[in-house]
Protein backbone atom coordinates (compact mmCIF):
# COMPACT_ATOMS: atom_id res chain seq x y z
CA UNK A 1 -34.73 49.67 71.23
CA UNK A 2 -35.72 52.45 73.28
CA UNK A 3 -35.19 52.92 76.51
CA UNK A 4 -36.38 55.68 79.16
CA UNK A 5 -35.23 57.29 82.08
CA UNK A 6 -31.61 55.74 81.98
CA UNK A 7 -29.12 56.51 84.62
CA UNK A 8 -25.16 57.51 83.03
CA UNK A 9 -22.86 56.03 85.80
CA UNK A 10 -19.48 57.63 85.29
CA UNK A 11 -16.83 54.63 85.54
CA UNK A 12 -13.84 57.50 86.82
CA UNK A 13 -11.52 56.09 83.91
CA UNK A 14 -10.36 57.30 80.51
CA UNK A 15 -9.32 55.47 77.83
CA UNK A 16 -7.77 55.65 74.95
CA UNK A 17 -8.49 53.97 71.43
CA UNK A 18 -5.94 52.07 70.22
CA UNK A 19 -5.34 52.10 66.33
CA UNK A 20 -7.10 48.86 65.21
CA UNK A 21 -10.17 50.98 66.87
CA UNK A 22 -10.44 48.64 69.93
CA UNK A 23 -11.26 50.24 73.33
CA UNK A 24 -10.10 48.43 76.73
CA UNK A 25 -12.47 47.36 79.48
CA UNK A 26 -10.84 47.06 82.22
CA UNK A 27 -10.41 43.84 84.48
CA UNK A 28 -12.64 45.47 87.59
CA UNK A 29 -15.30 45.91 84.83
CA UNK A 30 -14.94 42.81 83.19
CA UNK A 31 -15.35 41.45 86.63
CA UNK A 32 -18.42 43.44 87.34
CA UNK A 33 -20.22 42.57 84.32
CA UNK A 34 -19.03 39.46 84.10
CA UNK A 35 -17.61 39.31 80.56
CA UNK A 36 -14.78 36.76 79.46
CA UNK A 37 -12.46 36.21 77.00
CA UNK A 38 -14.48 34.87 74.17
CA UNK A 39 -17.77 36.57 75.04
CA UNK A 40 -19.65 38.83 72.27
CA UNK A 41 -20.71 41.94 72.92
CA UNK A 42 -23.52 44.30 71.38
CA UNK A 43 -22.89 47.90 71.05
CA UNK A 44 -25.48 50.76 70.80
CA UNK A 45 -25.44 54.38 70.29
CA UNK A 46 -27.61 56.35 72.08
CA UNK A 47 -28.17 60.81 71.30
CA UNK A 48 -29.03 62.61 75.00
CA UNK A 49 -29.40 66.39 75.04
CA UNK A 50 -26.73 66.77 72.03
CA UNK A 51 -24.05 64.19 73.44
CA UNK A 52 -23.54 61.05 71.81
CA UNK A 53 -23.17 57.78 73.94
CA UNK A 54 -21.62 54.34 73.52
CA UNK A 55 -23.12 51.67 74.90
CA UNK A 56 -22.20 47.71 75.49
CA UNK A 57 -23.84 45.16 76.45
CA UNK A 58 -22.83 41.25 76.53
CA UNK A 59 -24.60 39.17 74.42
CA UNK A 60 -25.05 35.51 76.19
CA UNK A 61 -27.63 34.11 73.81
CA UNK A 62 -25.20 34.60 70.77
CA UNK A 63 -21.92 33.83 72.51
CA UNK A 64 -23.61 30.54 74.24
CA UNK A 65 -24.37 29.87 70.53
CA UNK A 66 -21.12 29.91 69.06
CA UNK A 67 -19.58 28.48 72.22
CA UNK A 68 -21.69 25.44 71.10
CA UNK A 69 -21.08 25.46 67.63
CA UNK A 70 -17.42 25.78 68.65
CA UNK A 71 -17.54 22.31 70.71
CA UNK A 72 -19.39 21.01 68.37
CA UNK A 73 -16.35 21.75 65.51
CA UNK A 74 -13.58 20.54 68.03
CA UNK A 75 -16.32 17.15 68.30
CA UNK A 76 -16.54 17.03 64.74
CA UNK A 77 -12.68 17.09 64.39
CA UNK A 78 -11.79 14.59 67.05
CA UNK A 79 -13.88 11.80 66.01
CA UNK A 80 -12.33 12.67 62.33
CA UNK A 81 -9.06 12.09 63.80
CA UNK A 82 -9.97 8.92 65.42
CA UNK A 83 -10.77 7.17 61.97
C-alpha cells in the first residue's frame, strides 16, 4: 500500500510500552476513531525522511467477520444446550 502526500498529526501524548509489548490508545482516541473493545486493528510501518512510523488502522471488514462467526459459536452452543 502506498500512500502519498500524508499529513503526521501529532496526538500531544506519550506513551509508554508496557512489557507484553502492548501500547495504550487512549479513551479520547478510541472515541475519535471509533474503536471498541473487541475491534481488530491493522498496523503498518511506514520510512519518511529516515524516521520510522507506526501506523493503525481499524479493520471493520475482519472484526464484523469474527463478530459473526462469534454469534454464530454462542448460536451453535445454545441450541446444543437445548437438546
Amino acid at each position: 500500500m502506498r500512500i502519498e502526500n500524508v499529513e503526521l498529526v501529532p496526538e500531544h501524548g506519550q506513551y509508554k510500552v508496557d512489557g507484553s509489548g502492548r501500547i495504550i490508545i487512549p479513551a479520547y482516541m478510541r472515541n475519535k476513531f471509533q474503536i471498541e473493545n473487541g475491534d481488530y486493528m491493522e498496523y503498518f510501518t511506514a520510512y519518511v525522511d529516515g524516521d520510522w512510523f507506526l501506523c493503525a488502522r481499524k479493520n471493520e471488514e475482519y472484526t464484523e467477520q469474527k463478530r459473526q462467526e462469534e454469534a454464530a459459536r454462542a448460536a451453535a452452543k445454545k441450541a446444543k444446550k437445548k437438546k
